[in-house]
Structures are given as C-alpha cells and as structure tokens.
C-alpha atoms as a PDB file:
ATOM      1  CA  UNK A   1       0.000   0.000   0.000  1.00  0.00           C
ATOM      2  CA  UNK A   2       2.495   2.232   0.150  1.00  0.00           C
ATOM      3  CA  UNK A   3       4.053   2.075  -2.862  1.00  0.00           C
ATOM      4  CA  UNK A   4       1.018   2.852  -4.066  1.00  0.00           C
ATOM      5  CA  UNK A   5       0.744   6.006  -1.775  1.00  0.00           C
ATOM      6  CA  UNK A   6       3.714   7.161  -3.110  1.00  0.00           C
ATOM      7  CA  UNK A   7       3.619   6.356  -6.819  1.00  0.00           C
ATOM      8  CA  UNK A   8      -0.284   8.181  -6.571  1.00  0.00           C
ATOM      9  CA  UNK A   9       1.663  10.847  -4.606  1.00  0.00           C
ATOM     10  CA  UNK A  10       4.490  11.662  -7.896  1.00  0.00           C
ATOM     11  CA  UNK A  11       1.924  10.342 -10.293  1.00  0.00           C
ATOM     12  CA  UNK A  12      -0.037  13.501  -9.014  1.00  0.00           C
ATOM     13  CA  UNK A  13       3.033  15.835  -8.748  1.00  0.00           C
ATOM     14  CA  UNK A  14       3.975  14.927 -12.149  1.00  0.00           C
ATOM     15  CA  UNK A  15       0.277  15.737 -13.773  1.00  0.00           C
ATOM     16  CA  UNK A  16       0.259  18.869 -11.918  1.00  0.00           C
ATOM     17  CA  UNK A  17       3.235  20.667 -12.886  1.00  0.00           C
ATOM     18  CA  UNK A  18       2.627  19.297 -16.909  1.00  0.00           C
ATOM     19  CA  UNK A  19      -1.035  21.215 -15.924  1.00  0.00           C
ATOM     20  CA  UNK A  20      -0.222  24.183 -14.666  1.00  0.00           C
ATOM     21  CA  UNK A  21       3.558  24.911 -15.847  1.00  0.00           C
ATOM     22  CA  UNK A  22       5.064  24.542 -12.295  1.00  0.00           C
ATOM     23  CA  UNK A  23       5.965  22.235  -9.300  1.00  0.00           C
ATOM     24  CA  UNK A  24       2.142  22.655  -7.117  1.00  0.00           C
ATOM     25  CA  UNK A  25       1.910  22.973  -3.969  1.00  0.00           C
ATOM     26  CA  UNK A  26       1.870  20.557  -1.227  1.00  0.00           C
ATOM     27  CA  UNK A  27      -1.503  21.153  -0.631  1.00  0.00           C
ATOM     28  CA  UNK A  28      -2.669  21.002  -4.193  1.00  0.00           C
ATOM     29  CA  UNK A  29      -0.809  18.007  -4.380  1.00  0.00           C
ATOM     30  CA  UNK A  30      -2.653  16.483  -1.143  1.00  0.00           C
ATOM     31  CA  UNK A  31      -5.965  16.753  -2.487  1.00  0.00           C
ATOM     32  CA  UNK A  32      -4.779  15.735  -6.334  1.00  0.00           C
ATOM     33  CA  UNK A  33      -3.389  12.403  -4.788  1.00  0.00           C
ATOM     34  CA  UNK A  34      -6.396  12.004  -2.524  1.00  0.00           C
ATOM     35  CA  UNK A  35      -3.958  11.871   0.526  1.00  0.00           C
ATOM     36  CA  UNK A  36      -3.639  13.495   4.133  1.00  0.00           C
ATOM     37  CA  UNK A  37      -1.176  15.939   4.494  1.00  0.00           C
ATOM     38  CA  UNK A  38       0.169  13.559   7.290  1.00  0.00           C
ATOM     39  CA  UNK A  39       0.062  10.951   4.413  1.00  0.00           C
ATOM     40  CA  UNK A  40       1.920  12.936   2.150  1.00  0.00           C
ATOM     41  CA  UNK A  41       4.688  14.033   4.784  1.00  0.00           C
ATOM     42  CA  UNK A  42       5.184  10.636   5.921  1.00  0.00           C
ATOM     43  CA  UNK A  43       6.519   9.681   2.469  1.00  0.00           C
ATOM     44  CA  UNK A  44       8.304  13.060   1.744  1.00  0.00           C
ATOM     45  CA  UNK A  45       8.639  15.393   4.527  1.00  0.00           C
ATOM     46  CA  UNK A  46       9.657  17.979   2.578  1.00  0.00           C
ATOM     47  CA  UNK A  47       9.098  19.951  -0.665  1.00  0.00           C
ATOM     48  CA  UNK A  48      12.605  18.953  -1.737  1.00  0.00           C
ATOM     49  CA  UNK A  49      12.160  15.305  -0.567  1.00  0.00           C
ATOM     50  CA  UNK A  50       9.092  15.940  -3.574  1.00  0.00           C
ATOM     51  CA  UNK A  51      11.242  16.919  -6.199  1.00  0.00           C
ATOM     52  CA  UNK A  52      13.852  14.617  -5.551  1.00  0.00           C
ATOM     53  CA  UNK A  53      11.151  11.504  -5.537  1.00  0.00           C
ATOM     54  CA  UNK A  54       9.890  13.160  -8.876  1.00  0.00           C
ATOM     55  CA  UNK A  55      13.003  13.147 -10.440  1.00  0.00           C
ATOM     56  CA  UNK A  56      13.542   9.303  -9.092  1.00  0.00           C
ATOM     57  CA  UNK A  57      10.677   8.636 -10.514  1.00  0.00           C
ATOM     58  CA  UNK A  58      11.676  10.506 -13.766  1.00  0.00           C
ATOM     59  CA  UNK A  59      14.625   8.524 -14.365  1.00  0.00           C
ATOM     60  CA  UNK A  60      13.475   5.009 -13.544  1.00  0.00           C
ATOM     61  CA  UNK A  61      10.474   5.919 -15.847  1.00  0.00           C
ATOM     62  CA  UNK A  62      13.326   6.598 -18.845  1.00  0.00           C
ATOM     63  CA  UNK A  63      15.315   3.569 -17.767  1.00  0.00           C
ATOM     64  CA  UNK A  64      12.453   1.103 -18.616  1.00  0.00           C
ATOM     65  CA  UNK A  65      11.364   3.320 -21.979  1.00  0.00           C
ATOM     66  CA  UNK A  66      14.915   3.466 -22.783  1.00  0.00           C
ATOM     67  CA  UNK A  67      15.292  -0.590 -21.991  1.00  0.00           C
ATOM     68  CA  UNK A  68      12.430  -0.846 -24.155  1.00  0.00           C
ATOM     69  CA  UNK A  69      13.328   0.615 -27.099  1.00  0.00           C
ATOM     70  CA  UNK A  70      16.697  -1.516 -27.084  1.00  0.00           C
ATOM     71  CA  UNK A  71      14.452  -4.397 -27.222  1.00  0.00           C
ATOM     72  CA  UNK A  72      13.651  -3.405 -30.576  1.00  0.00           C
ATOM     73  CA  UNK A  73      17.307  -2.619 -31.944  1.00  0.00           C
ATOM     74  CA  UNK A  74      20.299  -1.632 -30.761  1.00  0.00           C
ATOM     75  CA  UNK A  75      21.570   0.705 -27.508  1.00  0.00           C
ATOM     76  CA  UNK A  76      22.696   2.792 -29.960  1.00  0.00           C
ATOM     77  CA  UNK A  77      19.509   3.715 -32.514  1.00  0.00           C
ATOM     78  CA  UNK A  78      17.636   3.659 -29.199  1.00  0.00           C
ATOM     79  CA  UNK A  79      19.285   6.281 -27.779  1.00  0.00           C
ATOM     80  CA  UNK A  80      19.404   8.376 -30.874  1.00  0.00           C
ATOM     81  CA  UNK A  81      15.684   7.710 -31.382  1.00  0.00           C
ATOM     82  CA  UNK A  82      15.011   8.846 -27.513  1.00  0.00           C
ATOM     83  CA  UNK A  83      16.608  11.601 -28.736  1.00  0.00           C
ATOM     84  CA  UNK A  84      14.338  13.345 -31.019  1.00  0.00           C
ATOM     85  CA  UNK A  85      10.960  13.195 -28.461  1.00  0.00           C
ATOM     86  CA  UNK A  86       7.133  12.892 -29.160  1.00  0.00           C
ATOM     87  CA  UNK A  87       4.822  15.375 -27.759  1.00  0.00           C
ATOM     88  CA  UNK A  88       4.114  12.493 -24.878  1.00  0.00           C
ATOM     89  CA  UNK A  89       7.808  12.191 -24.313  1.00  0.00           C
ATOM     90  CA  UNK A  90       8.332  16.076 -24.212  1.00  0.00           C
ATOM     91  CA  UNK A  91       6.407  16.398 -21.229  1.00  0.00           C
ATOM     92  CA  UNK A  92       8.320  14.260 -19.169  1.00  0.00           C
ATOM     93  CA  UNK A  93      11.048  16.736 -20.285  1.00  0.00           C
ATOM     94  CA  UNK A  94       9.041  19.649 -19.480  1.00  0.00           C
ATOM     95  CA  UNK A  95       8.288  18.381 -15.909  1.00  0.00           C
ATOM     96  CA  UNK A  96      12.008  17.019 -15.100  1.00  0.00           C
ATOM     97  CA  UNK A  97      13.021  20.453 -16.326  1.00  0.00           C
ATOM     98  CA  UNK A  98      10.710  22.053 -13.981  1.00  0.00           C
ATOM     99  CA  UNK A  99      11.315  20.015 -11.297  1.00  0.00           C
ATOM    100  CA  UNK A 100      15.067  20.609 -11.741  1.00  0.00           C
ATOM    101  CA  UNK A 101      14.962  24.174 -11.501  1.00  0.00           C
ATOM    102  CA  UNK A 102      13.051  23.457  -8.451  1.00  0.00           C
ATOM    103  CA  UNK A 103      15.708  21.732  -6.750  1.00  0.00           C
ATOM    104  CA  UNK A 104      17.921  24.733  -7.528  1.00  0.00           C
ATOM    105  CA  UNK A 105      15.846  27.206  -6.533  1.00  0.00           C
ATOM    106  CA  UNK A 106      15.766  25.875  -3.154  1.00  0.00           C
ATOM    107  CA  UNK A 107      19.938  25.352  -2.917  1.00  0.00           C
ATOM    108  CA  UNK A 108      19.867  21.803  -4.523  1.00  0.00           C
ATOM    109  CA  UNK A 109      22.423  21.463  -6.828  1.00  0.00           C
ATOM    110  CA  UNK A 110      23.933  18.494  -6.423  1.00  0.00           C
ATOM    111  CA  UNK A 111      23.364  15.225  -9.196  1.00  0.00           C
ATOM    112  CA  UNK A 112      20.381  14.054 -10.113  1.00  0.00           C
ATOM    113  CA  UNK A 113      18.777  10.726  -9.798  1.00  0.00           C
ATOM    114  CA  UNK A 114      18.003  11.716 -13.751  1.00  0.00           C
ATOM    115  CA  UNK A 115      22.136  11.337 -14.056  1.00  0.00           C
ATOM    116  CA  UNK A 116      21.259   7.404 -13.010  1.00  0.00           C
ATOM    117  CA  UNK A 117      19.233   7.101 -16.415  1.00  0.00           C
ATOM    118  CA  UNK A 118      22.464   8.740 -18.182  1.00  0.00           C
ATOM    119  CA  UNK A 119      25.076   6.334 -16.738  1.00  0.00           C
ATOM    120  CA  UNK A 120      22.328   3.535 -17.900  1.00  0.00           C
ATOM    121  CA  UNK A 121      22.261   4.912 -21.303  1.00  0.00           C
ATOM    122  CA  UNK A 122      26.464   4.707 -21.638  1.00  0.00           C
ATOM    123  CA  UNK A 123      26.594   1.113 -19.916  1.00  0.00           C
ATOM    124  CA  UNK A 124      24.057  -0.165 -22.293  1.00  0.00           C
ATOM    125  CA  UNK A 125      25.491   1.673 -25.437  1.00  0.00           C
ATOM    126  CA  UNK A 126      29.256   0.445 -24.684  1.00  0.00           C
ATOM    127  CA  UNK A 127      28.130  -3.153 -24.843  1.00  0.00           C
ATOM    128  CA  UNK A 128      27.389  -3.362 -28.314  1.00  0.00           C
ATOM    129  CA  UNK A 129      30.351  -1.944 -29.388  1.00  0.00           C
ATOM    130  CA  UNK A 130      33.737  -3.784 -29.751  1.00  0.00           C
ATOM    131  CA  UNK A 131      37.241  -2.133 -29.398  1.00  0.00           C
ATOM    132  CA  UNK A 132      39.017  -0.460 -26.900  1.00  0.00           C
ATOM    133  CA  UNK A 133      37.558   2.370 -26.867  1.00  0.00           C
ATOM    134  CA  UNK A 134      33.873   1.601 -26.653  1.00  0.00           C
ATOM    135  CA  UNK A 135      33.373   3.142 -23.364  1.00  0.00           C
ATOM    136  CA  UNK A 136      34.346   6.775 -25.588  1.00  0.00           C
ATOM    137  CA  UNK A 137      32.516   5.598 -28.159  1.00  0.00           C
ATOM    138  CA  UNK A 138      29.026   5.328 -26.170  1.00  0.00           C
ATOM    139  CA  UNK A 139      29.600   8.788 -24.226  1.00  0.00           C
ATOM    140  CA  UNK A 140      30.615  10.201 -27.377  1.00  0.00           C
ATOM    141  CA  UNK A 141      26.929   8.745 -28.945  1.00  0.00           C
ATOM    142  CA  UNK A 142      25.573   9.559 -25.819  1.00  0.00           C
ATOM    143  CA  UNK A 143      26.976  13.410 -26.826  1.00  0.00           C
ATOM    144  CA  UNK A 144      25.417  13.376 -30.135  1.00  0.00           C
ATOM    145  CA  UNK A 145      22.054  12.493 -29.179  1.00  0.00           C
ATOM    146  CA  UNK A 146      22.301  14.972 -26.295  1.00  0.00           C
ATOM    147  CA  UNK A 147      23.068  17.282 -29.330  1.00  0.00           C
ATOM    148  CA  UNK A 148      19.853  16.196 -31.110  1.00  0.00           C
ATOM    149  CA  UNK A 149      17.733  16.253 -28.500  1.00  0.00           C
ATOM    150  CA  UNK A 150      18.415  20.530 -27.880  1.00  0.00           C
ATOM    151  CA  UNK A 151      18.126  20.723 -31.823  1.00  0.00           C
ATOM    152  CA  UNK A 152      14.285  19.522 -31.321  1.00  0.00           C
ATOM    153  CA  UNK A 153      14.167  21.589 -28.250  1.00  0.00           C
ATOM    154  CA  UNK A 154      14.261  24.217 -30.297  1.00  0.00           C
ATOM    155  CA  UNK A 155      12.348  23.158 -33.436  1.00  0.00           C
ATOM    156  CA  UNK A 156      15.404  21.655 -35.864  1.00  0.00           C
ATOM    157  CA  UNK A 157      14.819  18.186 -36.008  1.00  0.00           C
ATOM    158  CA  UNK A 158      17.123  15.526 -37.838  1.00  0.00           C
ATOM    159  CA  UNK A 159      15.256  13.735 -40.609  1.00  0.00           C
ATOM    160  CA  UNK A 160      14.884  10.292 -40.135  1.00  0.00           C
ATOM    161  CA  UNK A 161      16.696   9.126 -42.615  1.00  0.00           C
ATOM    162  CA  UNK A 162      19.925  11.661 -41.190  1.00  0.00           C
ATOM    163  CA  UNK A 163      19.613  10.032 -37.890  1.00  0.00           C
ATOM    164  CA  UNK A 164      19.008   6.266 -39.387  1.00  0.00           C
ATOM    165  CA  UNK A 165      22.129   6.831 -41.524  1.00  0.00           C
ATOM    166  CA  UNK A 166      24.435   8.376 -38.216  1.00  0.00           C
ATOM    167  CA  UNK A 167      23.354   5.594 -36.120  1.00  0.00           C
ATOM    168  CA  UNK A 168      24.592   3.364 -38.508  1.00  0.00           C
ATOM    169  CA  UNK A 169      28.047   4.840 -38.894  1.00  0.00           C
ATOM    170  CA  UNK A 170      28.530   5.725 -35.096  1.00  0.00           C
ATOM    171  CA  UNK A 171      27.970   1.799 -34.100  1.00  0.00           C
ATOM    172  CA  UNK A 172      30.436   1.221 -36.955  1.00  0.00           C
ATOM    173  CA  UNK A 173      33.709  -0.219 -35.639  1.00  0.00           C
ATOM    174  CA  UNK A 174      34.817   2.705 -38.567  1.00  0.00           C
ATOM    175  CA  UNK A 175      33.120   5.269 -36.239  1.00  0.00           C
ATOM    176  CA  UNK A 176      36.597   4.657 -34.001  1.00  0.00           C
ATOM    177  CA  UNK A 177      38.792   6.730 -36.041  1.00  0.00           C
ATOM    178  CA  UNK A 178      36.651   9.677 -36.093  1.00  0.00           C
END
C-alpha cells in the first residue's frame, strides 16, 4: 500500500506541474493524490524530498522506456531515437526540467537521480560496441544524441533518414577513427 501512496503521490506531482507549468503545492498536491497531508509528509517530509522523488521517478520511468526501445534494436539507434521526443515524451522533459529548476531554486544542486538514467544509457550503449575504446565511443553517442535532443528543443529536427544513416556509422567499428 504504500508504494502505491507514493507512486499516486508523484503520479499527481507529475500531472500537476505538466497542468499548470510549475511544481504545485503541497496542498494542491494532497488533495490531487487524494492523501492526508500527514500521508503525504510521511513519504516526503519535505518539498525537496518531492522533487527529488519526482526526479527518481523521472529517471526510472526513462530507464524502462529506454530498456524498451533496445528491445527493438540496438543501444545505440535507441538512444538516438530517444533523442528526437514525441509530444508524450516532451512532457516528461518539461516536468524534469521544472522540477530541476526546483531543486535549484531551493539550494539543490547536487546530481540528479536523472544522471542514473544517463550512466544507464552509456553502460548499455558500450556493450554493443567492440574495441578499446567503446566506453568513448558510447559517451561520445551519448553526446550526439544529447546534441539532437536541444536541436528539437528548439524546433530543428534531424530527418529520419539523417539520424538512421548516423546511427549506422557511429555503431560502426569505422566510427573509431573519427
């Protein structure tokens, strides 16, 4: 039950900040998740402990999208297809973004259980590729698709058939002498 608490807790969290373009309040976020105040304390006692359990949530939420989409290919055109978001998938960005200005706001500026997903992304990339320096490889993918993902950001999408055709070269065991 109270994994359930808390999951309604962020689930609510989550919907109201996509809503209304900012982390809520505790009390709005009480009577969104149907919860006592007591209730909600008991599983974050703070506004901070909030954040940080939305951003947890956040990541683990990318982790199994993420693990998904390597089911269907490689690490590699995974990553660079996470990289150019759907409307669904930009609103987890919008809210992780929100919530991480949050946590600065209020003094937190340390990493981010978001940097978890990140370190998952580089693991799982590296072990498809071969040679000694896959581990540079994958951060250096990992770099590119960080790259595409601000270029949709802001409206300047790769075609497809670009980001089919650099996937293709970066898992190349060429791609090492770039």
């Amino acid at each position: 039950m109270a994994t359930d608490t808390r999951t309604s807790i962020v689930q609510a969290t989550f919907d109201l900040t996509l809503a209304n373009g900012a982390v809520p309040s505790l009390d709005a976020v009480v009577r969104a998740a149907g919860v006592s105040k007591g209730g909600l304390l008991h599983h974050f006692p703070t506004r901070v402990a909030l954040l940080r359990g939305l951003a947890h949530w956040l990541g683990a939420k990318s982790i199994a999208w993420f693990d998904d989409l390597c089911e269907k290919g490689s690490a590699v055109d995974a990553w660079l297809s996470a990289s150019t978001p759907k409307s669904e998938e930009m609103n987890e960005v919008f809210v992780l973004f929100t919530c991480m200005q949050a946590l600065r706001a209020a003094g937190e500026t340390g990493d981010s259980d978001y940097g978890e997903f990140l370190d998952h992304v580089d693991r799982r990339i590296a072990e498809e590729l071969t040679g000694p320096d896959a581990a540079q490889r994958a951060l250096l993918i990992r770099l590119v698709g960080d790259g595409l993902f601000f270029g949709s950001l802001l409206g300047a999408s790769v075609p497809e058939e670009s980001r089919l055709a650099l996937s293709a070269r970066l898992a190349s065991q060429e791609a090492s002498k770039i």
